[in-house]
Protein backbone atom coordinates (compact mmCIF):
# COMPACT_ATOMS: atom_id res chain seq x y z
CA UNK A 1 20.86 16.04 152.86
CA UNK A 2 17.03 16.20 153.33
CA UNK A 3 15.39 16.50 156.64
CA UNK A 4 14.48 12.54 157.27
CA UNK A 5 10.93 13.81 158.28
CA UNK A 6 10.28 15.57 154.88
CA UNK A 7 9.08 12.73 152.63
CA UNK A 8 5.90 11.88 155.31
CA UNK A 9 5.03 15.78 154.85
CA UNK A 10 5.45 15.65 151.49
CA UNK A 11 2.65 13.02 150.78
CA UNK A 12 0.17 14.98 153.98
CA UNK A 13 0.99 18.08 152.11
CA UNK A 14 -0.17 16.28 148.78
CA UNK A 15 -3.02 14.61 149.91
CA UNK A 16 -4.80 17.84 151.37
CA UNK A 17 -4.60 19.03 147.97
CA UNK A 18 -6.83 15.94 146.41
CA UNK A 19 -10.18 17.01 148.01
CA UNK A 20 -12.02 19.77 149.74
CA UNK A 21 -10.78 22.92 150.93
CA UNK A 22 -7.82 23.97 153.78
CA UNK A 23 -6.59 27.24 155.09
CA UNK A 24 -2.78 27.68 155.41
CA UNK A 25 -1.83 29.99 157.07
CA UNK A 26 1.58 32.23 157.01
CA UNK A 27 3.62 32.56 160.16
CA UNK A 28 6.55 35.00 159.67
CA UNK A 29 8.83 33.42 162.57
CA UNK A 30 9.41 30.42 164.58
CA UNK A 31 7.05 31.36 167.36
CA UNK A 32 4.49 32.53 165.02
CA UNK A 33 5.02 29.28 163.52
CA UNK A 34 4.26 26.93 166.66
CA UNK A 35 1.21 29.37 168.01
CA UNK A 36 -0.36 28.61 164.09
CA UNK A 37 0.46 25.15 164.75
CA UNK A 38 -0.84 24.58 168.21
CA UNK A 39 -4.38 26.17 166.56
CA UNK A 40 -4.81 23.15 164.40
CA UNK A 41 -4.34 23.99 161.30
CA UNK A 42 -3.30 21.02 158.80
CA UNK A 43 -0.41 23.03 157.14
CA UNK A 44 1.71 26.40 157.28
CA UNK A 45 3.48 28.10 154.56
CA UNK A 46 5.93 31.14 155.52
CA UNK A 47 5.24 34.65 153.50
CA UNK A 48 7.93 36.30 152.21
CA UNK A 49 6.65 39.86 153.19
CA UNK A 50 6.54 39.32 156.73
CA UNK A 51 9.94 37.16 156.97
CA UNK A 52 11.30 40.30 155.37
CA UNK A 53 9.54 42.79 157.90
CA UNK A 54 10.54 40.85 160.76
CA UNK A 55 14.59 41.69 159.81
CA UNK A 56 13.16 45.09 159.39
CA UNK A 57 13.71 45.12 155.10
CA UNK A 58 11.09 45.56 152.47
CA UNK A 59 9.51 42.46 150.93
CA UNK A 60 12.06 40.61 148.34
CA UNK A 61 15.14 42.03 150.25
CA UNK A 62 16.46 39.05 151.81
CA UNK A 63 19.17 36.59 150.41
CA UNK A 64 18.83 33.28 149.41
CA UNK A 65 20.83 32.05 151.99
CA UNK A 66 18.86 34.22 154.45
CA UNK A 67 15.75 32.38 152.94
CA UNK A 68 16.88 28.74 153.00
CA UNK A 69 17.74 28.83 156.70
CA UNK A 70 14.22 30.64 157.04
CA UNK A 71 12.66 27.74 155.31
CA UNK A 72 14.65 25.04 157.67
CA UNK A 73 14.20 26.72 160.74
CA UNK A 74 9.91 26.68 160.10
CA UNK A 75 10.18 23.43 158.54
CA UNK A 76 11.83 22.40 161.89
CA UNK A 77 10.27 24.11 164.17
CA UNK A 78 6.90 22.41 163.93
CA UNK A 79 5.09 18.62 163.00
CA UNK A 80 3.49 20.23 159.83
CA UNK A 81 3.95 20.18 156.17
CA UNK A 82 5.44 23.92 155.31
CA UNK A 83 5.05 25.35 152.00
CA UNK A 84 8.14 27.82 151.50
CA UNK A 85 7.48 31.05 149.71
CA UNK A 86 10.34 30.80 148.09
CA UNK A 87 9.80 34.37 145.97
CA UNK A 88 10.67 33.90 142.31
CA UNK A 89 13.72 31.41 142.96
CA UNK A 90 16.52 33.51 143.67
CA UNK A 91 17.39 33.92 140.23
CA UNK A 92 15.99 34.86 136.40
CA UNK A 93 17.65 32.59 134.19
CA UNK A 94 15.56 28.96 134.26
CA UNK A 95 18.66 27.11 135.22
CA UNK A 96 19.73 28.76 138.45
CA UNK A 97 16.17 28.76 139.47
CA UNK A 98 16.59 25.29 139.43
CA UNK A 99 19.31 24.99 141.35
CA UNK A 100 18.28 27.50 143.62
CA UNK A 101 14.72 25.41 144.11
CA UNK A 102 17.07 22.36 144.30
CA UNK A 103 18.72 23.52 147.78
CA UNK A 104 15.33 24.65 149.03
CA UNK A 105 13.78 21.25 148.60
CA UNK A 106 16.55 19.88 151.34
CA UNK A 107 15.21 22.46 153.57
CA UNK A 108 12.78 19.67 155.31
CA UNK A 109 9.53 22.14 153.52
CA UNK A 110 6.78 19.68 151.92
CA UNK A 111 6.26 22.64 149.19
CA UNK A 112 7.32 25.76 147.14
CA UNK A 113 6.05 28.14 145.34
CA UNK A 114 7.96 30.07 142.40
CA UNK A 115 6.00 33.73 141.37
CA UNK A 116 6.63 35.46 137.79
CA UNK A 117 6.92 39.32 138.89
CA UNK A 118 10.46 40.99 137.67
CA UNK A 119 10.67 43.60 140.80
CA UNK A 120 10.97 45.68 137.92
CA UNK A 121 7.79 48.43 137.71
CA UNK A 122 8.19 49.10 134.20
CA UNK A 123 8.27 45.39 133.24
CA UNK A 124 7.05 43.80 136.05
CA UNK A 125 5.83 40.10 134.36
CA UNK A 126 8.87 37.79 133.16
CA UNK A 127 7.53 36.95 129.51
CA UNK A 128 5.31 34.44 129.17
CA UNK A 129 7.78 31.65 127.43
CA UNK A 130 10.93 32.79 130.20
CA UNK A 131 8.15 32.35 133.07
CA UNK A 132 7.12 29.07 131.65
CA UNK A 133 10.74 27.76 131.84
CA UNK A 134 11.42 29.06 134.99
CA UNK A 135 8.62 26.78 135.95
CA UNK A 136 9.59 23.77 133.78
CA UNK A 137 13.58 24.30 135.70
CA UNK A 138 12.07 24.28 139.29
CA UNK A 139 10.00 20.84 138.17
CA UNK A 140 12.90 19.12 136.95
CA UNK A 141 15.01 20.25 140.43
CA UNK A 142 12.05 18.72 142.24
CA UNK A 143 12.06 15.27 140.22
CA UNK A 144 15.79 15.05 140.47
CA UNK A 145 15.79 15.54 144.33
CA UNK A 146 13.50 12.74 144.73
CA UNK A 147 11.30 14.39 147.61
CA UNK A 148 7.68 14.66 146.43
CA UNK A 149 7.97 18.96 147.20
CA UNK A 150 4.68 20.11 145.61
CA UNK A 151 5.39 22.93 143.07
CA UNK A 152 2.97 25.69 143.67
CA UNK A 153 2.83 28.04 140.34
CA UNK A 154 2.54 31.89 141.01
CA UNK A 155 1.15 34.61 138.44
CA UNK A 156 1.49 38.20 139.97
CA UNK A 157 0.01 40.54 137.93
CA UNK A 158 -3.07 41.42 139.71
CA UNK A 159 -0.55 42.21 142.74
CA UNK A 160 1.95 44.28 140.43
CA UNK A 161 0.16 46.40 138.31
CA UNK A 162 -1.42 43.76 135.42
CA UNK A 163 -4.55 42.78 136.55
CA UNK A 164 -5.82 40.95 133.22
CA UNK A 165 -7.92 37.90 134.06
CA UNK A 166 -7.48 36.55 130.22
CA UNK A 167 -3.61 36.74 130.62
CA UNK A 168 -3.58 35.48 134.39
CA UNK A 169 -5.18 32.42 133.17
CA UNK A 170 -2.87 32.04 130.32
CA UNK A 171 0.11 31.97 132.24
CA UNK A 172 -1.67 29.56 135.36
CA UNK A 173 -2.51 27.04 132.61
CA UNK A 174 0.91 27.71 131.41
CA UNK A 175 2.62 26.93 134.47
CA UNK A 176 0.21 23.58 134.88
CA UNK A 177 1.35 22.25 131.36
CA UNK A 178 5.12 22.81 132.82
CA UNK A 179 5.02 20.72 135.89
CA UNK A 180 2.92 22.84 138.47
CA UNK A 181 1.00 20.74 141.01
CA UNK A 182 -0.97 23.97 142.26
CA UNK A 183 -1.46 27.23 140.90
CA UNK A 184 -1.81 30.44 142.55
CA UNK A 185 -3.18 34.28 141.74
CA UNK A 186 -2.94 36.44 144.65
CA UNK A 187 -5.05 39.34 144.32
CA UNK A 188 -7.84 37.73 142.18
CA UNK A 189 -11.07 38.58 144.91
CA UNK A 190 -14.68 38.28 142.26
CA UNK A 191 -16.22 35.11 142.59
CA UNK A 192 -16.01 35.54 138.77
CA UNK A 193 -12.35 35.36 138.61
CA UNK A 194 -11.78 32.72 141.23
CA UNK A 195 -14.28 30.85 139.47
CA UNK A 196 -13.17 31.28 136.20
CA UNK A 197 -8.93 30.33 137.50
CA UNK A 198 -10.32 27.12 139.33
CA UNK A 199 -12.11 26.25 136.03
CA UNK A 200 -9.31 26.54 133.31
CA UNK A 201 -6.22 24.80 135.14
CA UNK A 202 -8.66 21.55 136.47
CA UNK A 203 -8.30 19.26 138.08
CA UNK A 204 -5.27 20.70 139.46
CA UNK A 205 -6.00 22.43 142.79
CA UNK A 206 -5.80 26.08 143.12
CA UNK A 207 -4.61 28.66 146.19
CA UNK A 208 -6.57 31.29 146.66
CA UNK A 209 -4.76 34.57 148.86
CA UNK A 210 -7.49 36.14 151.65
CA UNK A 211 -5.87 39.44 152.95
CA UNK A 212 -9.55 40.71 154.36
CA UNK A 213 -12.99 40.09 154.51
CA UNK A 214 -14.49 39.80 151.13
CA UNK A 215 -14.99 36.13 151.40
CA UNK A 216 -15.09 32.94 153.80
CA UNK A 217 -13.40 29.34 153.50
CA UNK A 218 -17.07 28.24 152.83
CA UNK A 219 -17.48 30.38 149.97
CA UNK A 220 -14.35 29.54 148.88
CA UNK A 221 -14.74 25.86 149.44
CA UNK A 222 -17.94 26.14 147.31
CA UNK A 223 -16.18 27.55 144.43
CA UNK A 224 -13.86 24.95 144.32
CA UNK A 225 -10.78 26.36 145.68
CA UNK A 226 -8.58 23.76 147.37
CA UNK A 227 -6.30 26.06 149.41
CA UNK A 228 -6.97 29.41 151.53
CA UNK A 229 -3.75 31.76 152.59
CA UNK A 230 -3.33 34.78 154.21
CA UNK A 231 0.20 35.85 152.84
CA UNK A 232 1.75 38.75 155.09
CA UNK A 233 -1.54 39.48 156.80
CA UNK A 234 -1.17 38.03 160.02
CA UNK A 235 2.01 40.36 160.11
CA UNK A 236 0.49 43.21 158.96
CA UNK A 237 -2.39 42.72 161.76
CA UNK A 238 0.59 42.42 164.20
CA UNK A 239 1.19 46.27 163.99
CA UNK A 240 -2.39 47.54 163.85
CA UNK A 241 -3.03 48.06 167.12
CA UNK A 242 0.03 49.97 167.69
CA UNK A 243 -0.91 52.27 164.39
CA UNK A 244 -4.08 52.65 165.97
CA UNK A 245 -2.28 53.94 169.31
CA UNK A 246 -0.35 56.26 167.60
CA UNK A 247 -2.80 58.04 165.19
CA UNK A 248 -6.14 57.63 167.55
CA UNK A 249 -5.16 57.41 170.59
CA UNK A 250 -7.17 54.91 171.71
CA UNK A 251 -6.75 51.22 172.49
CA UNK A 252 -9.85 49.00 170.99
CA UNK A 253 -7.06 46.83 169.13
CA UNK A 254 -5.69 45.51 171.99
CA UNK A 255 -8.87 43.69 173.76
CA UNK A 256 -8.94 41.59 170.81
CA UNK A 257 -5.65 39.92 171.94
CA UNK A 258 -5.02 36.29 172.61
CA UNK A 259 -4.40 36.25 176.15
CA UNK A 260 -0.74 36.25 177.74
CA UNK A 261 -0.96 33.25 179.49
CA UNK A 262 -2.46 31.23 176.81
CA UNK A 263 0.32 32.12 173.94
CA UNK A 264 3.06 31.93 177.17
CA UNK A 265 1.91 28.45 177.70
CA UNK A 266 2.10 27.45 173.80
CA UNK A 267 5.91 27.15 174.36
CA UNK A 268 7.51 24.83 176.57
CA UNK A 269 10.74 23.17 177.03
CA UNK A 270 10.67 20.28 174.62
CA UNK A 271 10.03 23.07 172.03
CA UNK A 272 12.28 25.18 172.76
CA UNK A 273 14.83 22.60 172.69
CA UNK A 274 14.38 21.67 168.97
């Protein structure tokens, strides 16, 4: 059954995307999840990549059981709309993608996204009319479990090996035609190419992925992007300053640090409890 507070964070979820510009950003556990949440940011979406780190695996080595209770335990764990990076469904075949997409959406997340990369080097882009489908099977799971989940559309091949702007675009627009409600190239970083992605699949709203400092939320905002994330970054930053230990010697990392007491006092009993 659905988490009874899922259809409210469905329609927030939906509504940031009409207008402007939000950042959502990607906790990799529960507590990660509540300190994001207790910053005041409007939404959260988890990150594959650092769910995966955390149980001490390489990205896309977790099960999809092992990601559904992921999804319901972030879902649950805070009063946001959480968009579940749900990978590329658990499956190849459109059908069990669908399926797959259709267990997720009881999870209690207000959104999902569903990528196009094979895990396969030599062939790492499902063809074009197979990644279309797979998009057209997670829409119809969606509609037929009545919750209003927004269906973020992924293209991967700037992050896997492909980085062709003309065919990027051709499968975003792709994915749009087939029931997307967001669309999504992580790795795209020219204003040129963000430009030219927000341009082709309008009006629908499009996520842009900010893993450093090449750009800011107002330079985003102004290019029309509707939605900032930061993917498995916030993990990643999680181990610099003990790289930095390691092969400097030196601690610099470290004085950047939220202070104890105010992360110790982001989690208290009523929390804890849930």
């Amino acid at each position: 059954m659905t988490a009874s507070f899922a259809p409210d964070r469905c329609r927030r979820f939906r509504q940031l995307h009409q207008s402007g510009c939000f950042v959502i950003p990607n906790p990799w556990d529960l507590g990660s999840a509540r300190l994001l949440a207790r910053l005041g940011f409007p939404a959260l979406a988890t990150t594959s990549s650092g769910f995966a780190w955390s149980l001490g695996r390489r990205d896309n080595h977790v099960s999809l059981d092992e990601a559904l209770a992921h999804l319901r335990s972030i879902a649950r764990s805070v009063d946001l709309p959480v968009n579940g990076d749900f990978e590329g469904g658990f499956a190849v075949e459109p059908e069990q993608v669908g399926a797959n997409v259709l267990q997720a959406t009881a999870t209690g997340v207000a959104g999902l996204s569903i990528e196009d990369s094979t895990g396969d080097a030599s062939r790492p882009l499902f063809d074009f009319d197979l990644a279309v489908e797979r998009i057209k099977g997670a829409r119809r799971a969606i509609d037929e479990s009545k919750t209003g989940v927004l269906l973020t559309g992924r293209s991967e091949g700037f992050i896997v090996g492909r980085p062709d702007l003309t065919e990027t675009i051709r499968r975003l627009t792709g994915y749009a035609e087939a029931g997307a409600d967001c669309l999504y190239a992580p790795g795209i970083r020219t204003k040129a190419e963000i430009v030219a992605v927000v341009e082709a699949v309008a009006p629908k709203p499009v996520n842009v992925l900010v893993g450093g400092d090449f750009t800011t939320v107002t330079e985003l905002a102004a290019m029309g992007v509707r939605r900032i994330s930061v993917g498995g970054a916030l993990a990643r930053a999680a181990w610099t300053a003990a790289e930095e230990i390691a092969q400097r010697g030196s601690f610099t990392a470290l004085a950047r640090g939220v202070p104890f007491d105010e992360i110790n006092e982001s989690f208290d009993g009523r929390l804890a409890a849930r």
